[in-house]
Protein backbone atom coordinates (compact mmCIF):
# COMPACT_ATOMS: atom_id res chain seq x y z
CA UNK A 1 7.97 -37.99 5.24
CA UNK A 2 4.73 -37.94 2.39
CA UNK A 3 3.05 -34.69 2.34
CA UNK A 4 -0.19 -35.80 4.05
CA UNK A 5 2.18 -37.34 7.36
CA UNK A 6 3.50 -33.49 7.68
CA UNK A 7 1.45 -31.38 10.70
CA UNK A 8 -0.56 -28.95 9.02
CA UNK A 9 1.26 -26.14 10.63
CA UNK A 10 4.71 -28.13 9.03
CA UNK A 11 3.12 -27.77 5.30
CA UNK A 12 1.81 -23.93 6.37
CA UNK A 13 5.47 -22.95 6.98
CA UNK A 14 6.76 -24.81 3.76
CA UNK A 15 4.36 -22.90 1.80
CA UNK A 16 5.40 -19.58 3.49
CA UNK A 17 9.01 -19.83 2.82
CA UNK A 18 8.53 -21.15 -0.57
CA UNK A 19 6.34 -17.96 -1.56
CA UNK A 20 8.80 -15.51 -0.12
CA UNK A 21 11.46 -17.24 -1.78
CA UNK A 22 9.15 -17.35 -5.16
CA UNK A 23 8.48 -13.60 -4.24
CA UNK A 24 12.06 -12.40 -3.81
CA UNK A 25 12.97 -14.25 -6.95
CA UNK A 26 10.38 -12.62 -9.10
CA UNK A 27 11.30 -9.16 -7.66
CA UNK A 28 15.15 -9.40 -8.30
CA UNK A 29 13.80 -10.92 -12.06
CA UNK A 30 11.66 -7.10 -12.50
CA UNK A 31 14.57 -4.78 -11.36
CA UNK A 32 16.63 -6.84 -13.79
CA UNK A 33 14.15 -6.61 -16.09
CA UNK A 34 13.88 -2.60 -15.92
CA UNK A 35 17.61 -1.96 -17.12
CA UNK A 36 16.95 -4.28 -20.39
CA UNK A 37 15.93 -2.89 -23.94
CA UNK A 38 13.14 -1.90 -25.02
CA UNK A 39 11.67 0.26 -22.28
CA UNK A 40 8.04 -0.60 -21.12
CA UNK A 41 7.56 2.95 -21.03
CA UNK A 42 4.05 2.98 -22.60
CA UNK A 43 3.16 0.19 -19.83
CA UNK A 44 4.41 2.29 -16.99
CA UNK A 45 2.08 4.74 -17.99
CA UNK A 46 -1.11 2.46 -18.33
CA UNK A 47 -0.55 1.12 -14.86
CA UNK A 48 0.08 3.99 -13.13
CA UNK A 49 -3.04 5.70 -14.14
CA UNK A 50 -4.86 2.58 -13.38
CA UNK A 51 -3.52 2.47 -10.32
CA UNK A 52 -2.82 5.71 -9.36
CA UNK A 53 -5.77 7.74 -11.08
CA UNK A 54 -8.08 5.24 -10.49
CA UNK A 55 -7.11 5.01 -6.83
CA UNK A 56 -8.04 8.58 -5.99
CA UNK A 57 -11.79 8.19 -5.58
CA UNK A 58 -11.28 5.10 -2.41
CA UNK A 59 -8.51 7.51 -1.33
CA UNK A 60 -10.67 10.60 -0.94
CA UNK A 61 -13.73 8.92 1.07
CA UNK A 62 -11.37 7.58 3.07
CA UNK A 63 -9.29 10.15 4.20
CA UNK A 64 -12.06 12.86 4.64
CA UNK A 65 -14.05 10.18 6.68
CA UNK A 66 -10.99 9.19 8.46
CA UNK A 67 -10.01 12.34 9.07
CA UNK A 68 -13.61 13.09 10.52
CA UNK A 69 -13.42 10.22 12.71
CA UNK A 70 -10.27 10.68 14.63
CA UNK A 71 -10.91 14.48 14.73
CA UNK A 72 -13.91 13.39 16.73
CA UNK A 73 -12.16 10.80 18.89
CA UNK A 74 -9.68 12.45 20.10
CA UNK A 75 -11.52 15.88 20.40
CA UNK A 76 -14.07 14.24 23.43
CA UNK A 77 -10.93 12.62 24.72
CA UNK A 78 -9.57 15.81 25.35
CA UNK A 79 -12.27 18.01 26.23
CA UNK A 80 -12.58 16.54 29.45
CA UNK A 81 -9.14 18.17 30.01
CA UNK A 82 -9.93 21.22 28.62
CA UNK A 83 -7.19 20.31 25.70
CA UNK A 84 -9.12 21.04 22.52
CA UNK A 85 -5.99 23.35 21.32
CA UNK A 86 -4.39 20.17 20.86
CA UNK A 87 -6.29 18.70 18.11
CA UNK A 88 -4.47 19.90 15.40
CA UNK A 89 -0.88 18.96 16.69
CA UNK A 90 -2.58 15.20 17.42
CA UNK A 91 -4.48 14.46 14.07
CA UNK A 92 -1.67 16.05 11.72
CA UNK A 93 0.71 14.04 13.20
CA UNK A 94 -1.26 11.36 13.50
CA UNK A 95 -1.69 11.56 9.76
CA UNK A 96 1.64 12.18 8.63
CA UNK A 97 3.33 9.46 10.55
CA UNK A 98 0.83 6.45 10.57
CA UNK A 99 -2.50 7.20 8.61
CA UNK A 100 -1.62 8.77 5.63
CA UNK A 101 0.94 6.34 4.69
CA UNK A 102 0.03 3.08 6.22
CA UNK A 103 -3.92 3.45 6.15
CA UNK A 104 -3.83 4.48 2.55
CA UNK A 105 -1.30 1.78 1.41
CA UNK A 106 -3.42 -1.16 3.20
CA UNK A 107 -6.69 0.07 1.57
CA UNK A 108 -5.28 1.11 -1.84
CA UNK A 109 -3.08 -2.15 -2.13
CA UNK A 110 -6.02 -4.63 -1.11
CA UNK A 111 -7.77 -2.68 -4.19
CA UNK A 112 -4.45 -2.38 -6.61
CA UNK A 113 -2.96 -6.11 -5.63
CA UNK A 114 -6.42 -8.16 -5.78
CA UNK A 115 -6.81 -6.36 -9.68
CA UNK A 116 -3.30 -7.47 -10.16
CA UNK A 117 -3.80 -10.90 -9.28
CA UNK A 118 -7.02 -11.44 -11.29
CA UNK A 119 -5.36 -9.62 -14.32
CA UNK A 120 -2.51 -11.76 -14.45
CA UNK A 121 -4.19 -15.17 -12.45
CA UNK A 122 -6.43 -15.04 -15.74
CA UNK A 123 -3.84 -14.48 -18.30
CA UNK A 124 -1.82 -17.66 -16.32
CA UNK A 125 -4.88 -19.74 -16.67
CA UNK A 126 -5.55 -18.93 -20.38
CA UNK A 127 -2.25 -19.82 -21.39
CA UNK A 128 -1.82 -15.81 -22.27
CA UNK A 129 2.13 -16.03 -19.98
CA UNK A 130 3.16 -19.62 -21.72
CA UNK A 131 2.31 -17.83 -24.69
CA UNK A 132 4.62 -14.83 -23.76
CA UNK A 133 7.14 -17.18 -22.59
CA UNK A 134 6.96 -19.27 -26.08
CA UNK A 135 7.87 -15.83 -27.82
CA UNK A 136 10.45 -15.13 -26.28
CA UNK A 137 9.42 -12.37 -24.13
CA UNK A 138 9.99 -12.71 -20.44
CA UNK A 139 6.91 -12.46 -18.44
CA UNK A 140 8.91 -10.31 -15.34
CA UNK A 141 9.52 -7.67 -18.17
CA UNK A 142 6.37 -7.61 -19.75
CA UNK A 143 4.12 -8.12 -16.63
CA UNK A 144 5.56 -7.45 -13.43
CA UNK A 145 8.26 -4.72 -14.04
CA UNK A 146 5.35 -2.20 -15.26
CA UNK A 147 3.29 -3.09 -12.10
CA UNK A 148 5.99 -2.81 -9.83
CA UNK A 149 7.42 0.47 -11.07
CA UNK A 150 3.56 1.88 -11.54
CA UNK A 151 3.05 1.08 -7.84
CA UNK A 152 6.45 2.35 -6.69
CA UNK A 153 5.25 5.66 -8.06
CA UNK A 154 1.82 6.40 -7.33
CA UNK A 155 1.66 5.02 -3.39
CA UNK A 156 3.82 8.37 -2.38
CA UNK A 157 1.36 10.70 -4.48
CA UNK A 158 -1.53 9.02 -2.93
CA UNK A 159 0.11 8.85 0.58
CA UNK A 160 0.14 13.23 0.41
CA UNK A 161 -3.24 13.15 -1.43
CA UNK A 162 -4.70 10.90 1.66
CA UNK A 163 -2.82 13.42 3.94
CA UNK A 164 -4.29 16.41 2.71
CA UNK A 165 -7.35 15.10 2.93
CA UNK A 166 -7.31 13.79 6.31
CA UNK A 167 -6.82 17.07 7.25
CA UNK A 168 -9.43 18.51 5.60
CA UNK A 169 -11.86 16.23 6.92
CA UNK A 170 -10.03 17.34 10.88
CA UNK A 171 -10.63 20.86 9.55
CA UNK A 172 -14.13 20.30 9.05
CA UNK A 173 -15.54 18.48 12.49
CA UNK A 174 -13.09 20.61 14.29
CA UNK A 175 -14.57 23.74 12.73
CA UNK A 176 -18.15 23.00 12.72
CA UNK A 177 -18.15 20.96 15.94
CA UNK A 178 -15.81 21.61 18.57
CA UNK A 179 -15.14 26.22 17.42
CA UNK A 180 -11.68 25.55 15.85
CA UNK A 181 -11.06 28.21 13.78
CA UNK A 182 -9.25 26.67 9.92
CA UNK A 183 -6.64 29.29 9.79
CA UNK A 184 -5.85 28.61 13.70
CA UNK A 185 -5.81 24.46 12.84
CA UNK A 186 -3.79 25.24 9.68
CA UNK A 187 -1.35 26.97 11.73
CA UNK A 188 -0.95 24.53 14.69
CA UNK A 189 -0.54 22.15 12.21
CA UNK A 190 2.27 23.63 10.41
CA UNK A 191 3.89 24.01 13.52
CA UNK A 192 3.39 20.43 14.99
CA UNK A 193 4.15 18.56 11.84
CA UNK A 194 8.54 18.75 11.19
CA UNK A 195 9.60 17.97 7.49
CA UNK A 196 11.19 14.66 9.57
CA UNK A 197 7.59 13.75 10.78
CA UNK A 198 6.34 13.64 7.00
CA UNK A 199 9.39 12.08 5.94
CA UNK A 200 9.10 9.47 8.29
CA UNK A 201 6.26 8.42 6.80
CA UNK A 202 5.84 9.10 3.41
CA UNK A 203 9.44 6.93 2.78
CA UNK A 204 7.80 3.96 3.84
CA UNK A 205 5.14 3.88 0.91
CA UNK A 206 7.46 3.07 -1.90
CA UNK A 207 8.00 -0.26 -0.34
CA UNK A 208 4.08 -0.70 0.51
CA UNK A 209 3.59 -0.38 -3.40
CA UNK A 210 6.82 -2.75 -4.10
CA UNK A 211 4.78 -5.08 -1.41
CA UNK A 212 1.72 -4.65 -3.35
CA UNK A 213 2.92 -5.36 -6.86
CA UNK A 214 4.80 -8.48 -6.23
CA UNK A 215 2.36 -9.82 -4.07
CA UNK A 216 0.00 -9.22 -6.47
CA UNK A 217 2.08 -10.56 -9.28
CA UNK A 218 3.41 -13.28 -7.73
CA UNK A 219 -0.15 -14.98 -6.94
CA UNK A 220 -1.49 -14.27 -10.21
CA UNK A 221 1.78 -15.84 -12.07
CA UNK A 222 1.00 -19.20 -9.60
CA UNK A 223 -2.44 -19.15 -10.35
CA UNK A 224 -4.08 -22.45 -11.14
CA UNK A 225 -7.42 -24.29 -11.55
CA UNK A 226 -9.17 -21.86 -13.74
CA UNK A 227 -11.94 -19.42 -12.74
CA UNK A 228 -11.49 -20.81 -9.48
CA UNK A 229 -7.87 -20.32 -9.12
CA UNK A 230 -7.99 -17.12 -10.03
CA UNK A 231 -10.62 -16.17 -7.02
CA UNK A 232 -8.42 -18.16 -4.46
CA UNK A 233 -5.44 -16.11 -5.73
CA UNK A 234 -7.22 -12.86 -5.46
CA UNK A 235 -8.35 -13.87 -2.01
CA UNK A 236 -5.27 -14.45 -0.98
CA UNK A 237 -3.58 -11.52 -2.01
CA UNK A 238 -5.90 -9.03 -0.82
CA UNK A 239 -4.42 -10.86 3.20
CA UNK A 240 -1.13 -11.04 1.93
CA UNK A 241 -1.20 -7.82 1.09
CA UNK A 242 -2.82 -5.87 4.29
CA UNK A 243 -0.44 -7.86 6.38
CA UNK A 244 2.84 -7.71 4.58
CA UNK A 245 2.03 -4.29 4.94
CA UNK A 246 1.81 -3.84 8.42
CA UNK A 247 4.99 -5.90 9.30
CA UNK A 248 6.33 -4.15 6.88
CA UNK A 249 5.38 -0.71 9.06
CA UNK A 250 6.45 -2.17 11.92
CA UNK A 251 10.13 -2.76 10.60
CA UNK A 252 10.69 0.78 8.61
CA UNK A 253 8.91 2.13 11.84
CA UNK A 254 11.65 1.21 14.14
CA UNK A 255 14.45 1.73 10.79
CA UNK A 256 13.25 5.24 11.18
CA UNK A 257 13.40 5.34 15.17
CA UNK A 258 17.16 4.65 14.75
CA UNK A 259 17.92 6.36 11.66
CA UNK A 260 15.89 9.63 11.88
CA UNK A 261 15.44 9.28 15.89
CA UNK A 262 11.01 9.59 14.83
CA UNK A 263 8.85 6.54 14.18
């Protein structure tokens, strides 16, 4: 059967397994990659405070905002029951389970992944990686590994960065809105949040940034057609991304549930 007689939803499914095959590949090539001589350490350190550093400013609006918003949300939900108390057990939570983690990682990574996909997309379509190649470098060394460990790293620092500001966002509405006192939230917090609550979430975000970085990677490294190419590729990595993501939640969620008997 010719490529034009397959069903479009035939040709859709070809090309899904043959990027998460292309994907895996390129992953197992990076962790390879890490253990061989000489160490990108100088790399690492580029990406991560591209990355990371240059993360922080998306992550703070967010989070305070955030924070705001489900502070406020929840607090006229449970005013009608005369429940207010409870607003610093739900948002904390809340935060350290789900938002913090999973919020930050799907905003952050559309952000991190698209620039990683038009970094390398335009090095692919300049001949900059066949040049690599024609060195004898390997591209998964040079390219990816950095990326990868870079995003490996900063998504848990940004995860308790996004956390901590969640909750200062909660701390605000709840203060200036609805009379909870900041050492009172504080404290309800600290007593509604276990170390197994955090944990539960903030082990999930190393593999959001491994998501991130080979998603990102591996659609700029397939990048073709030029200028062009490169925005399809960044396109499609910023939807890759947010949804590989959120599967990805869905499974560690329910690894967890077994495991640490928390989602």
């Amino acid at each position: 059967m010719s490529e034009r007689e397959k069903a479009p939803i035939v040709r859709d499914a070809e090309r899904l397994f043959e990027n998460v095959g292309e994907a895996s590949a390129l992953f197992v090539d990076a962790i390879k990659a890490f253990g061989r001589q000489p160490f990108e350490g100088r790399a690492i350190v580029e990406q991560i405070d591209s990355l990371g550093v240059a993360s922080m400013g998306i992550v703070l609006v967010t989070s305070i905002f955030i924070g705001m918003v489900m502070t406020m949300q929840f607090a006229f939900g449970l005013q009608r029951f005369g429940g207010l108390e409870y607003i610093p057990r739900v948002v904390s939570l809340s935060f350290a389970r789900e938002l913090a983690p999973s919020l930050t990682s799907v905003i952050v990574g559309g952000r991190i992944g698209s620039g990683m996909a038009a970094e390398v997309g335009s090095m692919n379509v300049t001949e900059q990686v066949d040049a690599i190649r024609a060195l004898g470098a390997d591209p998964a060394k040079k390219l990816v590994m950095p990326r990868l460990i870079a995003s490996i790293v900063v998504m848990p620092m940004l995860s308790i960065f996004a956390f901590v500001l969640g909750l200062l966002g909660a701390i605000i509405v709840s203060a200036t809105q609805f009379g909870v006192a900041p050492p009172n939230f504080i404290r309800s917090a600290l007593e509604s949040v276990s170390l197994v609550d955090f944990m539960s979430g903030w082990l999930k975000t190393p593999f959001f940034g491994a998501i991130i970085a080979i998603v990102g990677c591996h659609f700029g490294l397939t990048t073709r057609g030029g200028t062009a190419g490169v925005g399809q590729s960044t396109t499609r990595t910023v939807v890759v991304v947010s949804i590989s993501i959120l599967i990805a939640d869905l499974l560690l969620t329910k690894m967890f549930v077994l495991l640490l008997g928390t989602g």
